[in-house]
Every structure is written in structure tokens, then in C-alpha cells.
PDB file of N, CA and C in Angstrom:
ATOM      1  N   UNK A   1      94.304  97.067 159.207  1.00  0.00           N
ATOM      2  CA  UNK A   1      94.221  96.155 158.073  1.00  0.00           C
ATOM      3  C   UNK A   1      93.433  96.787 156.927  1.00  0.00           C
ATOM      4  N   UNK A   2      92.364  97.785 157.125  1.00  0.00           N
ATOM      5  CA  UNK A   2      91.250  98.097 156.221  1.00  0.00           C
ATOM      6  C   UNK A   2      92.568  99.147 155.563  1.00  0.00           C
ATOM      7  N   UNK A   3      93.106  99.840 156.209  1.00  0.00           N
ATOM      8  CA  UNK A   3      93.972 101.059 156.124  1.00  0.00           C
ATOM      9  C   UNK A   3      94.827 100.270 154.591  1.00  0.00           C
ATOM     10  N   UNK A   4      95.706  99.632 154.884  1.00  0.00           N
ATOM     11  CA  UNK A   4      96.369  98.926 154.251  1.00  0.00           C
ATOM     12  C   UNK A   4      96.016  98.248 153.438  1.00  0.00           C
ATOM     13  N   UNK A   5      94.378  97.969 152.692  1.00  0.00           N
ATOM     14  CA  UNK A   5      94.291  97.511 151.613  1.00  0.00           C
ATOM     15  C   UNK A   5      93.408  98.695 150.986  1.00  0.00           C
ATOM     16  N   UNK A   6      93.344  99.719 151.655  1.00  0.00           N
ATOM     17  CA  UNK A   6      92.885 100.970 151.118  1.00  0.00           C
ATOM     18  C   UNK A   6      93.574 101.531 150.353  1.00  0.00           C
ATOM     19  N   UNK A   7      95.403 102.010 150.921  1.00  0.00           N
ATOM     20  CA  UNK A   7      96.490 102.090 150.050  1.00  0.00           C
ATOM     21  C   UNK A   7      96.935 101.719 149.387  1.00  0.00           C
ATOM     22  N   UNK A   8      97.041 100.641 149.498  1.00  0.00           N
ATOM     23  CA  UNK A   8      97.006  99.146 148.157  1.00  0.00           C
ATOM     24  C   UNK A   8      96.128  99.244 146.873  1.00  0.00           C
ATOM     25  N   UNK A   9      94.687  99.244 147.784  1.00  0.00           N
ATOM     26  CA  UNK A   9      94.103  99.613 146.243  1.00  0.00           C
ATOM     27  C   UNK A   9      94.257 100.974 145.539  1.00  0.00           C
ATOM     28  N   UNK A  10      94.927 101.981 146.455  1.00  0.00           N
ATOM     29  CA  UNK A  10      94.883 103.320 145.482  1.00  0.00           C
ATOM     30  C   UNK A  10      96.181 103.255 144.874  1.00  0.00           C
ATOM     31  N   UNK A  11      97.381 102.797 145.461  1.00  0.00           N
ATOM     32  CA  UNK A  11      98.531 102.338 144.352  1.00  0.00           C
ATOM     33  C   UNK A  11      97.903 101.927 143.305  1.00  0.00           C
ATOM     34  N   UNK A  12      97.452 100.442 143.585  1.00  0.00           N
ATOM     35  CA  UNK A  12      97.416 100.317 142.349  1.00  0.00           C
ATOM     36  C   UNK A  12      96.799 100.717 140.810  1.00  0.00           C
ATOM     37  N   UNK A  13      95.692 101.571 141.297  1.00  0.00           N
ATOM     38  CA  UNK A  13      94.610 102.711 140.512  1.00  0.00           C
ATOM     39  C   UNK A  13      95.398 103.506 139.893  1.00  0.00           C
ATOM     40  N   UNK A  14      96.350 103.933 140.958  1.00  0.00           N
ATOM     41  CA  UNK A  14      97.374 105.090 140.501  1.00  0.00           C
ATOM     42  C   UNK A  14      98.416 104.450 139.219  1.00  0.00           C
ATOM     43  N   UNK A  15      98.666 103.328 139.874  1.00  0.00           N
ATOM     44  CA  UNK A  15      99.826 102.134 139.078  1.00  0.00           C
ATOM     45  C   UNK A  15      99.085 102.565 137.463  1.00  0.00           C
ATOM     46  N   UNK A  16      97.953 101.883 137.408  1.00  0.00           N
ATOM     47  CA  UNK A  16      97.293 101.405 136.284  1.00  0.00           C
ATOM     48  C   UNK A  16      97.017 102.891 135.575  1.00  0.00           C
ATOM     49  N   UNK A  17      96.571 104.264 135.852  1.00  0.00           N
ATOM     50  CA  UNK A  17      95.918 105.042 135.312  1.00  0.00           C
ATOM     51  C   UNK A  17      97.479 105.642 134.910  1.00  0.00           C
ATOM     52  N   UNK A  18      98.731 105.701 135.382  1.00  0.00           N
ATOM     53  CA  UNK A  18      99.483 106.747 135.424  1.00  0.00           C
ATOM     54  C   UNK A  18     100.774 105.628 134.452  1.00  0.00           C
ATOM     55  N   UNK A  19     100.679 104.675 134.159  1.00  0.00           N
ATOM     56  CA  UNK A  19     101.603 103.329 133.990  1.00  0.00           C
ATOM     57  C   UNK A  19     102.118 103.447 132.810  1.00  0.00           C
ATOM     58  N   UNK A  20     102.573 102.927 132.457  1.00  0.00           N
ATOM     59  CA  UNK A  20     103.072 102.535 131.348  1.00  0.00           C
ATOM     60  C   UNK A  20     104.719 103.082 131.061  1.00  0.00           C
ATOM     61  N   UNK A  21     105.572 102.645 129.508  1.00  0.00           N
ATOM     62  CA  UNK A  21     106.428 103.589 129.569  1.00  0.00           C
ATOM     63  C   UNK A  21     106.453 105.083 129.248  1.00  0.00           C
ATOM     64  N   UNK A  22     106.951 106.398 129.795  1.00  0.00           N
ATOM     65  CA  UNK A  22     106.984 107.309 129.482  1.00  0.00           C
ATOM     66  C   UNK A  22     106.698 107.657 128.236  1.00  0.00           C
ATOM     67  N   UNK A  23     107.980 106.710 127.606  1.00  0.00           N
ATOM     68  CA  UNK A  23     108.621 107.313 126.556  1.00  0.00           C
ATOM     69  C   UNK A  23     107.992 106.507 125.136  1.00  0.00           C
ATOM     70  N   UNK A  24     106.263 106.231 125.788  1.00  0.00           N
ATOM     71  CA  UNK A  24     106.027 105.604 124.299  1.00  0.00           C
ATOM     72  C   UNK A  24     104.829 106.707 123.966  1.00  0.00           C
ATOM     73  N   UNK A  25     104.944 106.842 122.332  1.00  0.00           N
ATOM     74  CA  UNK A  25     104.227 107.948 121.958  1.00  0.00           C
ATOM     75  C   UNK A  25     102.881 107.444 121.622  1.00  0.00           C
ATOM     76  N   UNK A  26     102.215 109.080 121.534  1.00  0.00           N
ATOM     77  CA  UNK A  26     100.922 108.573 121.638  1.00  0.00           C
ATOM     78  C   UNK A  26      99.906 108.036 120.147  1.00  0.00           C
ATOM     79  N   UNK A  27      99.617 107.611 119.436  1.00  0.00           N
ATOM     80  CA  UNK A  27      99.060 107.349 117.976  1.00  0.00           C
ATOM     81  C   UNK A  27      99.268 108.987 117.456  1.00  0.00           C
ATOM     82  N   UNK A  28      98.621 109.910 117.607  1.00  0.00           N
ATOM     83  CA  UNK A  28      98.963 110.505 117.045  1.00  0.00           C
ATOM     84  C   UNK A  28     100.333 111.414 116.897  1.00  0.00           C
ATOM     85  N   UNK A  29     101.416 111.290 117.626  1.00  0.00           N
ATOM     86  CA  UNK A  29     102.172 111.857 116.916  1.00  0.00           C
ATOM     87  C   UNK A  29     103.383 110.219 116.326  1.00  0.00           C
ATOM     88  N   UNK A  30     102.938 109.354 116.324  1.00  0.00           N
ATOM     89  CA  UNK A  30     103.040 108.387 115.613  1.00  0.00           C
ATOM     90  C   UNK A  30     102.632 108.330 114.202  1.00  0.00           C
ATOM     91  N   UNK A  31     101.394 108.584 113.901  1.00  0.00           N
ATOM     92  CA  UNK A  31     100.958 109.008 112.630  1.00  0.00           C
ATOM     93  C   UNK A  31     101.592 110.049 112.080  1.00  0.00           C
ATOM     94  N   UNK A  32     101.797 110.972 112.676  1.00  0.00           N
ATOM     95  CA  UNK A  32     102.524 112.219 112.305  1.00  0.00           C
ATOM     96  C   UNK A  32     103.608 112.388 111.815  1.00  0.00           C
ATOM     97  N   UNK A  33     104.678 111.277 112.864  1.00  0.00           N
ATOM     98  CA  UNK A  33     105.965 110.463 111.750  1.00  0.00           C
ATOM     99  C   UNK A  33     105.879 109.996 111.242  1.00  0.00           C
ATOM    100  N   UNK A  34     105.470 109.200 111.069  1.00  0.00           N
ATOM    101  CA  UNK A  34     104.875 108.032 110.090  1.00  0.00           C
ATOM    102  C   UNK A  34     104.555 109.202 108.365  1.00  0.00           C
ATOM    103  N   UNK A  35     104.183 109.846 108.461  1.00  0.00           N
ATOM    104  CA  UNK A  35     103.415 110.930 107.259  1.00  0.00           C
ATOM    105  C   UNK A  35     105.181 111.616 106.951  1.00  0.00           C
ATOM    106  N   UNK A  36     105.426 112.102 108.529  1.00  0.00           N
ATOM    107  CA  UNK A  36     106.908 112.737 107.866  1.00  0.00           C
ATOM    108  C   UNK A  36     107.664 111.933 107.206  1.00  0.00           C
ATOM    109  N   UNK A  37     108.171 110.958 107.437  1.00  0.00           N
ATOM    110  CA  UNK A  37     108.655 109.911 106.732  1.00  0.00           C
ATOM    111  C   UNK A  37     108.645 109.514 104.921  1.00  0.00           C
ATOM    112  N   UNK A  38     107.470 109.188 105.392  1.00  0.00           N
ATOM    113  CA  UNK A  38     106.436 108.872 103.777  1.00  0.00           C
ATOM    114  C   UNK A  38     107.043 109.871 102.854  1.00  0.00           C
ATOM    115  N   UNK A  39     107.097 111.109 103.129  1.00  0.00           N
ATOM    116  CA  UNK A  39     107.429 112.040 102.771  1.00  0.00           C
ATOM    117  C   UNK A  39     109.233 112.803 102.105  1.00  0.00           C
ATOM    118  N   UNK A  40     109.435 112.044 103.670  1.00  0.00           N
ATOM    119  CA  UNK A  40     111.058 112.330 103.121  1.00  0.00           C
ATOM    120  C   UNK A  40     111.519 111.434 101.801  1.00  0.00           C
ATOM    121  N   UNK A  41     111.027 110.287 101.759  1.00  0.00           N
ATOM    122  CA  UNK A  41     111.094 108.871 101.094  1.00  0.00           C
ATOM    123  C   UNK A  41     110.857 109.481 100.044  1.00  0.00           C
ATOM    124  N   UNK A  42     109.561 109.839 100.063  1.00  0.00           N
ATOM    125  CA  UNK A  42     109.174 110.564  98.502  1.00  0.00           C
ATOM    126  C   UNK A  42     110.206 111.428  97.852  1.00  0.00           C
ATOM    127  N   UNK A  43     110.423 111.955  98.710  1.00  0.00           N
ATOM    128  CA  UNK A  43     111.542 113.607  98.270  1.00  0.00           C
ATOM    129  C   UNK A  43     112.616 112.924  97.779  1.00  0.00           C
ATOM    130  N   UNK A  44     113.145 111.932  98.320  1.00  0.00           N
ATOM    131  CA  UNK A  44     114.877 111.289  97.937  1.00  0.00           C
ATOM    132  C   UNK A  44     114.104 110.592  96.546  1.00  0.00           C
ATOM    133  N   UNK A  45     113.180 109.375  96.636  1.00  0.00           N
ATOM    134  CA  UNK A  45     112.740 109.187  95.379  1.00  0.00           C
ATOM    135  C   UNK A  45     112.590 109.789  94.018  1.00  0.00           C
ATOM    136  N   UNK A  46     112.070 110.914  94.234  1.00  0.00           N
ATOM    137  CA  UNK A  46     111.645 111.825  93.237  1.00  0.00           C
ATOM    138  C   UNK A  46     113.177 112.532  92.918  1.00  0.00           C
ATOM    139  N   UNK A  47     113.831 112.814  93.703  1.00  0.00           N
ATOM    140  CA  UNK A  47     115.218 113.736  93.142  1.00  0.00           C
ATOM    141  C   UNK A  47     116.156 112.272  92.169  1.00  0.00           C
ATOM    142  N   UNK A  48     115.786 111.624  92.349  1.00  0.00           N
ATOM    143  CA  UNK A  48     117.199 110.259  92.305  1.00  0.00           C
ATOM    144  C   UNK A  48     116.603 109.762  90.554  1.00  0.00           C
TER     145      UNK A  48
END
């Protein structure tokens, strides 16, 4: 029984530290698009 809420609790440690979706980025290269962007915007602005 001890066994089994031993594993339990390290799932879920593991769950929580390792979790989330993959595929979501981290602030900074969020900011980073975010700037590329700004940028392209500018460029089409400024030519037009």
C-alpha cells in the first residue's frame, strides 16, 4: 500500500513538473514574434 502511494505521488510530481502542452511557447520566444511581427506590419505600412 505505502509502495503504491509512493508511485502515485511521484507520477504525479512528474505529471506536474514535466505537464503541460508541448507545443506552447515559452514568453520569450513569444515576445520575439510578437517584435517580428510589429515589424513586418511596419515594413508593408511604410512601402504602401
Amino acid at each position: 500500500m505505502k509502495q503504491a502511494f509512493l508511485v502515485l505521488v511521484l507520477t504525479s510530481f512528474f505529471l506536474a513538473a514535466c505537464g503541460g502542452r508541448p507545443g506552447q511557447a515559452l514568453p520569450e520566444q513569444e515576445k520575439e514574434n510578437f517584435e517580428r511581427i510589429l515589424q513586418e506590419e511596419a515594413a508593408k505600412s511604410n512601402n504602401e
